[in-house]
Protein backbone atom coordinates (compact mmCIF):
# COMPACT_ATOMS: atom_id res chain seq x y z
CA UNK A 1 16.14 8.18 -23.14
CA UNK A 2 19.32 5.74 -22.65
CA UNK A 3 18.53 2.31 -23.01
CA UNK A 4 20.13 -1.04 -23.65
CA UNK A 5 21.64 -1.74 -26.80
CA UNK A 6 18.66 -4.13 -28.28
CA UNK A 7 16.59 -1.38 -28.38
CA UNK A 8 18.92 0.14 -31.82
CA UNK A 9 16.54 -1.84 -33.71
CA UNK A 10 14.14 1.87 -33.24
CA UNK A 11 14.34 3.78 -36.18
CA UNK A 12 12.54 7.03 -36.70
CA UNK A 13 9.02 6.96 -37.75
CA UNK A 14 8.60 4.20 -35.36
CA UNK A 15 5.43 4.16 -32.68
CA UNK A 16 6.19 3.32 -29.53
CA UNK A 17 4.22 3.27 -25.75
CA UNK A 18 6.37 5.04 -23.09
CA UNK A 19 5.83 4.74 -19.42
CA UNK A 20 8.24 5.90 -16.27
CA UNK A 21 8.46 6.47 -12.97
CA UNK A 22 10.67 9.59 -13.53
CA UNK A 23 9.20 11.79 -16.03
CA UNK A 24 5.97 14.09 -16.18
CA UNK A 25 4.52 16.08 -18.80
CA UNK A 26 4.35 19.82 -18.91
CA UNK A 27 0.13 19.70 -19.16
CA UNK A 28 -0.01 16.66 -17.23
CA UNK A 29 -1.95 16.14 -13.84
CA UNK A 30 -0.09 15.17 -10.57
CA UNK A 31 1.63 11.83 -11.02
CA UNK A 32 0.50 10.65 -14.28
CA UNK A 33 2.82 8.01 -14.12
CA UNK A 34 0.32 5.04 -14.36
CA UNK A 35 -0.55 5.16 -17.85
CA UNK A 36 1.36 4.76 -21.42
CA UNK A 37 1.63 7.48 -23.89
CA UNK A 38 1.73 6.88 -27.27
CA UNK A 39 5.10 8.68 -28.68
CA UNK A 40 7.50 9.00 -32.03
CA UNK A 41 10.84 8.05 -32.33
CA UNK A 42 12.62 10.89 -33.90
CA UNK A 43 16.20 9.24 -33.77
CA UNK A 44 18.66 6.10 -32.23
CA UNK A 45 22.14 6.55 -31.46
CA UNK A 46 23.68 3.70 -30.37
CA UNK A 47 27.18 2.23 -29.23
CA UNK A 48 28.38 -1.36 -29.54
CA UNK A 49 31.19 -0.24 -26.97
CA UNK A 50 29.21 0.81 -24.18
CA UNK A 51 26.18 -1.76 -25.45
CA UNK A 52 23.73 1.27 -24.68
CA UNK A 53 21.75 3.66 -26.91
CA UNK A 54 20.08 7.28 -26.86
CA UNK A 55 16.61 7.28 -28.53
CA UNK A 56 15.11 10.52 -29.09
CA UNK A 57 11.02 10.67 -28.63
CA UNK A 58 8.55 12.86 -29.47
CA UNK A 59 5.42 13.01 -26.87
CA UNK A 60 2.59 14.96 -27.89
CA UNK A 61 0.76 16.77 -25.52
CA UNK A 62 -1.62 15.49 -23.14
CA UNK A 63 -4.06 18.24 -24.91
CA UNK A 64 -4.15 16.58 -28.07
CA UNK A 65 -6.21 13.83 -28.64
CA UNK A 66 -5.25 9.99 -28.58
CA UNK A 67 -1.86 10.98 -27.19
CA UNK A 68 -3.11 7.55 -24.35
CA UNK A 69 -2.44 4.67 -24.69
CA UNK A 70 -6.28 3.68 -24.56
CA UNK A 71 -5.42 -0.08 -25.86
CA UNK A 72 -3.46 -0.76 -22.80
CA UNK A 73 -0.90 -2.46 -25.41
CA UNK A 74 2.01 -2.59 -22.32
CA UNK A 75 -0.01 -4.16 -20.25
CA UNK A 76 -0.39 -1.18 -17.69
CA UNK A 77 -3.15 -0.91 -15.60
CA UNK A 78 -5.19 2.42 -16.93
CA UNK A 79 -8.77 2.29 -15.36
CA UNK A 80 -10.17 4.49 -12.22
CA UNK A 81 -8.36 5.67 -9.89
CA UNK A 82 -9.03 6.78 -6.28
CA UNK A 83 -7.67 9.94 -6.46
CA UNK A 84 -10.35 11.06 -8.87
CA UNK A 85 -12.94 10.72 -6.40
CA UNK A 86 -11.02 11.61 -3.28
CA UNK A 87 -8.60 14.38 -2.53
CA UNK A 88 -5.02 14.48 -0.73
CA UNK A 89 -7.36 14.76 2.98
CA UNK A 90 -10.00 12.35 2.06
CA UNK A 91 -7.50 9.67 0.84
CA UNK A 92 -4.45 10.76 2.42
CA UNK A 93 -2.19 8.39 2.16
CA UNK A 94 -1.73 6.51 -0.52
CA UNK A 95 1.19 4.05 -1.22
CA UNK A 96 1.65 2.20 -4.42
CA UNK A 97 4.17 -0.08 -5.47
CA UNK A 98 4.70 1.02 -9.12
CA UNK A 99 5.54 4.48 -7.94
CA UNK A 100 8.31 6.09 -6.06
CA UNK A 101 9.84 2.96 -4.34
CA UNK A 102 12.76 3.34 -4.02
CA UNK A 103 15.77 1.01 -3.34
CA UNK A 104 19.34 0.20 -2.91
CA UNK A 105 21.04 -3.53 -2.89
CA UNK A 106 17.15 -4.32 -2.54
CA UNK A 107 16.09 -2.38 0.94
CA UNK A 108 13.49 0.33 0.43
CA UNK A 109 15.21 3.69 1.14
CA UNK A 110 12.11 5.53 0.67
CA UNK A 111 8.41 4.97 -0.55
CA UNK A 112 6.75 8.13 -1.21
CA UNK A 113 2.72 8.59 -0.97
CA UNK A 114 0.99 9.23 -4.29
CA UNK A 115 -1.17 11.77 -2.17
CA UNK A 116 0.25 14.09 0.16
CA UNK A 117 4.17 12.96 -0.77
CA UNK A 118 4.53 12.02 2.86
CA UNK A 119 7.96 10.03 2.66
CA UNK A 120 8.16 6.54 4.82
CA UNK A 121 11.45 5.33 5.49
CA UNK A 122 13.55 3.46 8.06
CA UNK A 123 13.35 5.99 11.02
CA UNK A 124 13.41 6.54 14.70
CA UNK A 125 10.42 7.90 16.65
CA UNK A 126 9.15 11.14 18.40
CA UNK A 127 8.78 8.79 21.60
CA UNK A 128 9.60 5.65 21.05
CA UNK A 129 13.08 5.91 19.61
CA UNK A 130 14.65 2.96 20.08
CA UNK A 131 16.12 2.09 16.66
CA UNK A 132 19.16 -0.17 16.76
CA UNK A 133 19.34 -2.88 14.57
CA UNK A 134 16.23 -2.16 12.46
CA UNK A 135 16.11 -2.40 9.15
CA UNK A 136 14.06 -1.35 5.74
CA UNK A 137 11.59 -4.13 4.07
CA UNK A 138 13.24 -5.38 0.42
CA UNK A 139 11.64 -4.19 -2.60
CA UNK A 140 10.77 -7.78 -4.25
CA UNK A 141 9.00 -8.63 -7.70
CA UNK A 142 6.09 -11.58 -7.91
CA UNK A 143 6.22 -13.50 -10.83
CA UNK A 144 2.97 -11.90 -12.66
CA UNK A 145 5.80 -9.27 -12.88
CA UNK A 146 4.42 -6.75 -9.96
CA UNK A 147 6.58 -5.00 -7.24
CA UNK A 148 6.04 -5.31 -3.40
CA UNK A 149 7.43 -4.73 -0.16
CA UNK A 150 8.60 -7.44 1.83
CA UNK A 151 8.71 -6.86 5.55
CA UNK A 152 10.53 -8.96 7.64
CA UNK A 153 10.06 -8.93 11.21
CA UNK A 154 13.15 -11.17 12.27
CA UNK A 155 15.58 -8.34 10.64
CA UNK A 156 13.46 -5.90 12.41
CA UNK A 157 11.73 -4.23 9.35
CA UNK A 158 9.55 -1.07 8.77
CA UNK A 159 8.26 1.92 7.60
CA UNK A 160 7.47 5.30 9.10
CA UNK A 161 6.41 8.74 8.56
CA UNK A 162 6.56 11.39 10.18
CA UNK A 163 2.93 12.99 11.36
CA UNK A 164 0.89 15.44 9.90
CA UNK A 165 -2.43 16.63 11.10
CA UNK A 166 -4.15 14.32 8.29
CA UNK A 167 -3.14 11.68 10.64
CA UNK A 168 -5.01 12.50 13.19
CA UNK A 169 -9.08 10.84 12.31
CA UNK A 170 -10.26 11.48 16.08
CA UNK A 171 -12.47 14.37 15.00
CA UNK A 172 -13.40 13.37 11.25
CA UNK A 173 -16.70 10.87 10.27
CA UNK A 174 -14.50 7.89 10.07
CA UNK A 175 -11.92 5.62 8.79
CA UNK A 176 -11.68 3.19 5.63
CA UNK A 177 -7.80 1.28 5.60
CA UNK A 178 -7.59 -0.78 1.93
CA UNK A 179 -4.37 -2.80 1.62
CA UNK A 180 -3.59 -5.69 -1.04
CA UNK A 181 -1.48 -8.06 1.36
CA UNK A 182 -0.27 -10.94 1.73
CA UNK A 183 0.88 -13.29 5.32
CA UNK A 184 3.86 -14.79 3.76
CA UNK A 185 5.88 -16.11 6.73
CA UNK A 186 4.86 -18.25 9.63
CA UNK A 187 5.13 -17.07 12.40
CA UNK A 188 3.41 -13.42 11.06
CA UNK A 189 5.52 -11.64 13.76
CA UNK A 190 6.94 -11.42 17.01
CA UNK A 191 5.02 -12.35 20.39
CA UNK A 192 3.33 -9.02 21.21
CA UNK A 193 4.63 -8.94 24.45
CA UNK A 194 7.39 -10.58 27.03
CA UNK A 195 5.19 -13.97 28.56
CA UNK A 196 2.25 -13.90 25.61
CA UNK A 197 1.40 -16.69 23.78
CA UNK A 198 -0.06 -14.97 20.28
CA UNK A 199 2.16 -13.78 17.20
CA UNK A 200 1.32 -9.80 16.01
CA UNK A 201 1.91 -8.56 12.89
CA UNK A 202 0.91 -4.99 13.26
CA UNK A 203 0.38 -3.43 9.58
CA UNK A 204 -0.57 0.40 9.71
CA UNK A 205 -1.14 2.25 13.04
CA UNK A 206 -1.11 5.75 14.24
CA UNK A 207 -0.99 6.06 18.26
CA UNK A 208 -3.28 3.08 19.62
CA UNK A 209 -5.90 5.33 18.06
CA UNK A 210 -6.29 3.01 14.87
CA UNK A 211 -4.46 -0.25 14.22
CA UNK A 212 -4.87 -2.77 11.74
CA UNK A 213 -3.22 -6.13 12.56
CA UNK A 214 -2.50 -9.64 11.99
CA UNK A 215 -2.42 -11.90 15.07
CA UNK A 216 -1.86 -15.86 16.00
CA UNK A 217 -1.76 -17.98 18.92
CA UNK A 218 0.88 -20.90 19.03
CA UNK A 219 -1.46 -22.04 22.60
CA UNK A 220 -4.59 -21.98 23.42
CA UNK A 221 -6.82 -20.35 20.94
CA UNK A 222 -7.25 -16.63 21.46
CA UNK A 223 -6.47 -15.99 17.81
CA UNK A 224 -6.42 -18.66 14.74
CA UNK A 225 -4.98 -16.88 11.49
CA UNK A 226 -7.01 -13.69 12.24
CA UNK A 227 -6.91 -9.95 11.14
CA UNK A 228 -7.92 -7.53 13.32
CA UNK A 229 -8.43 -3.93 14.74
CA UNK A 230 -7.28 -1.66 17.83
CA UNK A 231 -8.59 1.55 18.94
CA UNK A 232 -7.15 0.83 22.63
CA UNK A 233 -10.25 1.35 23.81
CA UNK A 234 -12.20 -1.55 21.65
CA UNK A 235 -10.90 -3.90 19.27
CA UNK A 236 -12.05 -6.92 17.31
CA UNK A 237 -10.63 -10.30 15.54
CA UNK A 238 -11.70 -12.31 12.51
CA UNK A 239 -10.27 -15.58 12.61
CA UNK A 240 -9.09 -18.09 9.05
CA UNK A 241 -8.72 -14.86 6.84
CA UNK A 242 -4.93 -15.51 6.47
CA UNK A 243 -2.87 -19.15 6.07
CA UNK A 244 0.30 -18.47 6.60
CA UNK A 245 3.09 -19.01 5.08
CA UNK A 246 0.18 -17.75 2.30
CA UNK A 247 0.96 -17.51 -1.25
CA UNK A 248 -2.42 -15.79 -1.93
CA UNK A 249 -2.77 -12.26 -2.34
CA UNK A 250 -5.88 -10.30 0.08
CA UNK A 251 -7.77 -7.39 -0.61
CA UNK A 252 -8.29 -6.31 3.24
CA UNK A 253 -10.47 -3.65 3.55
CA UNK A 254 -11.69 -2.32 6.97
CA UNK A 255 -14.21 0.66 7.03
CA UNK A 256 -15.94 2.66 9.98
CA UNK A 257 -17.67 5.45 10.34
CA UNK A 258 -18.81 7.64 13.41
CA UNK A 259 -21.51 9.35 11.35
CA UNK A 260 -24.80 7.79 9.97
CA UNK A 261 -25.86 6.75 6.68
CA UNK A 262 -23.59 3.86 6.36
CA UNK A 263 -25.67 0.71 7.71
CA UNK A 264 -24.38 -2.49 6.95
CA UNK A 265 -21.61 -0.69 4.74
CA UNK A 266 -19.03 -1.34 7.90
CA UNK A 267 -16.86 -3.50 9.05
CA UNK A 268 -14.19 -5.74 7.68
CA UNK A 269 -13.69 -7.24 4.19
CA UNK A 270 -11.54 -9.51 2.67
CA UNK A 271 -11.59 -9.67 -0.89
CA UNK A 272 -14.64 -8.15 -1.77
CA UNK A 273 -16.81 -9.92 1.10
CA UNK A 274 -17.63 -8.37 4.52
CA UNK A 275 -15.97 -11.09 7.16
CA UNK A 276 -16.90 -8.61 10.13
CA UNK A 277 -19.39 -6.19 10.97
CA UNK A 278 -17.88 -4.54 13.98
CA UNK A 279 -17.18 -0.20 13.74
CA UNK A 280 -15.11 1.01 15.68
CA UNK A 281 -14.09 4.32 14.73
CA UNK A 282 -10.38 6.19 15.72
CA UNK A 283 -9.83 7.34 19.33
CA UNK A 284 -7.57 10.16 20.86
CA UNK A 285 -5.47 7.88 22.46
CA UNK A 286 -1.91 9.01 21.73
CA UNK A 287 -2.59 11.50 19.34
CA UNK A 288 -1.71 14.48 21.43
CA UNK A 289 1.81 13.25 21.09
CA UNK A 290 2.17 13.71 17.57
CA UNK A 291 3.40 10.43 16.44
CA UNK A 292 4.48 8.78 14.10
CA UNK A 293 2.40 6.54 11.15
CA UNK A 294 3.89 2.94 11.36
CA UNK A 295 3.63 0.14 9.14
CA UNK A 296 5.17 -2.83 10.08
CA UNK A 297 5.89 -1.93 13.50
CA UNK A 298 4.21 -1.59 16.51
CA UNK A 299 2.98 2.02 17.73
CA UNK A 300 4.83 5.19 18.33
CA UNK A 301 4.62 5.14 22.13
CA UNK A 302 6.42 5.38 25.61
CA UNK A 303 7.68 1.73 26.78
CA UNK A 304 8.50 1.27 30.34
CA UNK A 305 11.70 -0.43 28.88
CA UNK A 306 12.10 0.69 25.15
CA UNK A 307 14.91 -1.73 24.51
CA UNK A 308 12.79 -4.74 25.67
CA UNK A 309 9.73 -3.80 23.86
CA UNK A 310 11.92 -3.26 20.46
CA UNK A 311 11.73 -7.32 20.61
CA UNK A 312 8.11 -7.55 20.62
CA UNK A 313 7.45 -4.91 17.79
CA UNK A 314 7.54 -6.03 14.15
CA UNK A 315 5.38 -8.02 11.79
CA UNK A 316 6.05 -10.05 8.49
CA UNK A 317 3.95 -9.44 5.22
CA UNK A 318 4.14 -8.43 1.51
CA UNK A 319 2.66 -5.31 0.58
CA UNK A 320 2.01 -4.08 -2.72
CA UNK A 321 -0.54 -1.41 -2.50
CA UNK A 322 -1.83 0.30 0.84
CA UNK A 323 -4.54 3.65 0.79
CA UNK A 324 -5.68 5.32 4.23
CA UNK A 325 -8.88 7.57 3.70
CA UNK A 326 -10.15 9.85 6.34
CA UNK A 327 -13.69 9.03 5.53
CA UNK A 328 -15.66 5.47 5.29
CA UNK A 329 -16.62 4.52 1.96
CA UNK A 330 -20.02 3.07 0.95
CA UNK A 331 -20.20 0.36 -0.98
CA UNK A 332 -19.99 1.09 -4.47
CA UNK A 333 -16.67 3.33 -3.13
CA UNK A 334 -15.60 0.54 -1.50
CA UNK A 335 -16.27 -2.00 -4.73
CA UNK A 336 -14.51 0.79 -6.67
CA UNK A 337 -11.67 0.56 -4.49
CA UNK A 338 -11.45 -3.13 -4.56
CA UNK A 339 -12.02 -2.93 -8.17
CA UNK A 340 -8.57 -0.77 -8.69
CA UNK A 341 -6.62 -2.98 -6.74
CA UNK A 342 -8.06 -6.65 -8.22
CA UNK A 343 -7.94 -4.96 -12.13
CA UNK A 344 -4.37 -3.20 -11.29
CA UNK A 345 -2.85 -6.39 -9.85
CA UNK A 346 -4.48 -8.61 -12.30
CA UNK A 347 -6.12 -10.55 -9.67
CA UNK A 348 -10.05 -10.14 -10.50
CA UNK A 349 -9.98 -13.93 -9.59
CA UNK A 350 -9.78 -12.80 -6.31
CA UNK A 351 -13.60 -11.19 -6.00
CA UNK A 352 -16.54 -13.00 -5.89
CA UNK A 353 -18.82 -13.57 -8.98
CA UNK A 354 -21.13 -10.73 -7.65
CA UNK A 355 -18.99 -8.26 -7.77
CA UNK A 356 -20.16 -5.20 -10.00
CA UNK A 357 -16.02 -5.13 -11.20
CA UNK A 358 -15.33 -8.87 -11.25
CA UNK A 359 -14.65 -8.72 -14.95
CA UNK A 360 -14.99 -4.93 -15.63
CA UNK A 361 -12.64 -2.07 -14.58
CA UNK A 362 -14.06 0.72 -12.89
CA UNK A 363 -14.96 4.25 -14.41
C-alpha cells in the first residue's frame, strides 16, 4: 500500500486496522468494504525524496477467526446491514456515500449501487434528452468527517441510470424509498413549471410512476417546507418536515404497499416517526417507455418543449445515503433501516427515545 511519508513510523510486527474502497478479499462477500480488518505489517519502505512510503501487510483470511475489527477501533460503522436481509431485487438500489463515489476536481463522475452495480452519472435521457448545460452534484465532506452529494439545482445537477426491469414496481407488493437528506439551500429548486408559484426539488423518480419530492410555495400556501409523493395518478404533501437552508440531517422514509398485512406500517416518516399515513403504491404511468431512474431531476418524459422544461427540472439537497426496495417494510424492517443509517452516520440523536435502536445498533 503507498502512503504518505508519516506513516514510516510502521515497523514490522506492528497491528494495524485496514479499510478501502478499492480492495476485496479472496473469501470475502460482495463489497465488504464497510468494515476494518485487523492486519500485520510485514515491512516499510520509505523515501524522503518522494515523501511517500510502501508498507507491506499481511491480511489473514476472512476464514480465520478475529481477522474483524469487532472493536470498531477506526471508527467505522460495522453493525447490520440491509443487504443481509434483502437481496439485489428486494433492495435494489442501494447508494452509499462511503462506497464507489467517485470524483474529479469535486463533481461526481460516477456513484455506483452497492446492489445491482447500476452506475448513475451525468447523462442524457431515453426521451427526454435535453442535456445542455447540466452538470454532476460535488462530492462534499460534513465536518463529523462523512461524505455526501451535493446537488445543486442552479448549475443544473443530477444523477441518472439507465433502467432495468427492477425499476419497474407496477406489478410487485409495494414500495419503501429510505434516504438520509438534507434541504440545504433555499429555494429547494426550481419553480416546477413556467407561471407556478411553488419550488420542487424532485429527489428519486422513475416515470411519474413513483416520485419522492420536496416542494415550497413563495405565494399563497399550497406547500410550506413539505416532502411529498407522486404516482401521477395520486399524490400527497406533509408540510414543516424540512427548514431550509437546513443544517439538520433527515431520515425520510416513505413506505407503501399494495398487499395486506401492513396496517398502520405505511406512510411517511421522518426520522423514525410516521408524519403521514397516506399509501399510495407505484403506477404504470411511463413505464412502458423504459426510462430512466432520476435523482435530482425531474422525470424521464416527453416535454412539449424540452428546452423550456430543462428550466423547471432540478432540485437542491445533500445526500449521503439513499436505498430503493421493491417491497414495503414493516416496522421493525423499517426501525432496522433507520437504525443503519442513524448508527452509520453517527446521528442516533436524530430518533426518538422509543426507538428499539436509539442507543443500540442493529443485529
Amino acid at each position: 500500500v503507498r502512503l504518505p511519508l508519516r506513516f514510516a513510523t510502521l515497523v514490522a510486527g506492528d497491528i494495524v486496522t485496514f479499510r478501502s474502497n478499492y480492495t476485496e478479499h479472496l473469501y470475502d462477500t460482495v463489497d465488504p468494504r464497510h468494515k476494518g480488518r485487523y492486519c500485520m505489517v510485514l515491512g516499510c519502505d520509505y523515501s524522503i525524496d518522494n515523501q511517500e512510503c510502501v508498507v507491506t501487510l499481511g491480511i489473514p483470511s476472512p476464514k480465520m477467526q478475529r481477522t474483524t475489527d469487532s472493536e470498531d477501533t477506526d471508527g467505522a460503522y460495522s453493525g447490520w446491514l440491509p443487504s443481509e436481509d434483502h437481496n439485489n431485487t428486494a433492495l435494489f438500489v442501494w447508494l452509499s456515500s462511503d462506497v464507489d463515489l467517485s470524483e474529479s476536481g469535486g463533481d461526481i463522475t460516477t456513484w455506483i449501487d452497492r446492489q445491482n452495480s447500476f452506475s448513475f452519472s451525468n447523462q442524457v435521457g431515453n426521451n427526454n434528452n435535453y442535456n445542455t448545460g447540466s452538470g454532476s452534484p460535488s462530492k462534499s465532506i460534513t465536518v463529523s468527517g462523512f461524505n455526501f452529494a451535493r446537488f445543486d439545482h442552479t448549475a443544473h445537477e443530477f444523477l441518472a441510470s439507465d433502467f432495468n426491469s427492477k425499476m419497474d414496481l407496477q406489478s410487485t407488493d409495494g414500495l419503501c424509498v429510505a434516504m438520509l437528506v438534507r434541504a440545504y439551500k433555499d429555494p429547494i429548486g426550481d419553480t416546477d413549471f413556467s407561471g407556478g408559484n411553488y419550488y420542487k426539488s424532485p429527489l428519486v423518480n422513475c416515470g411519474r410512476a413513483y416520485q419522492v419530492h420536496l416542494l415550497d410555495s413563495f405565494t399563497g400556501s399550497t406547500y410550506t417546507n413539505a416532502i411529498g409523493f407522486d404516482n401521477n395518478s395520486s399524490s400527497f404533501s406533509e408540510d414543516n418536515l424540512i427548514a431550509p437552508p437546513d443544517t439538520n440531517w433527515k431520515i425520510v422514509i416513505y413506505n407503501t404497499s399494495a398487499v395486506g398485512g401492513y396496517t398502520s406500517e405505511v406512510g411517511l416518516y421522518v426520522n423514525g416517526t410516521n408524519e403521514n399515513t397516506s399509501n399510495y403504491n407505484p403506477t404504470n404511468t411511463d413505464m412502458s417507455i423504459s426510462p430512466d431512474i432520476r435523482i435530482g431531476r425531474d422525470p424521464d418524459i416527453n416535454y412539449a418543449n424540452q428546452t423550456q422544461q430543462f428550466n423547471y427540472a432540478f432540485g437542491s439537497f445533500d445526500l449521503a445515503e439513499m436505498l430503493v426496495f421493491s417491497i414495503p417494510l414493516h416496522d421493525a424492517e423499517r426501525q432496522k433501516v433507520e437504525g443503519y443509517i442513524a448508527h452509520k452516520f453517527k446521528l442516533t440523536s436524530l430518533l426518538p427515545a422509543s426507538h428499539p435502536y436509539k442507543n443500540t445498533v442493529p443485529t
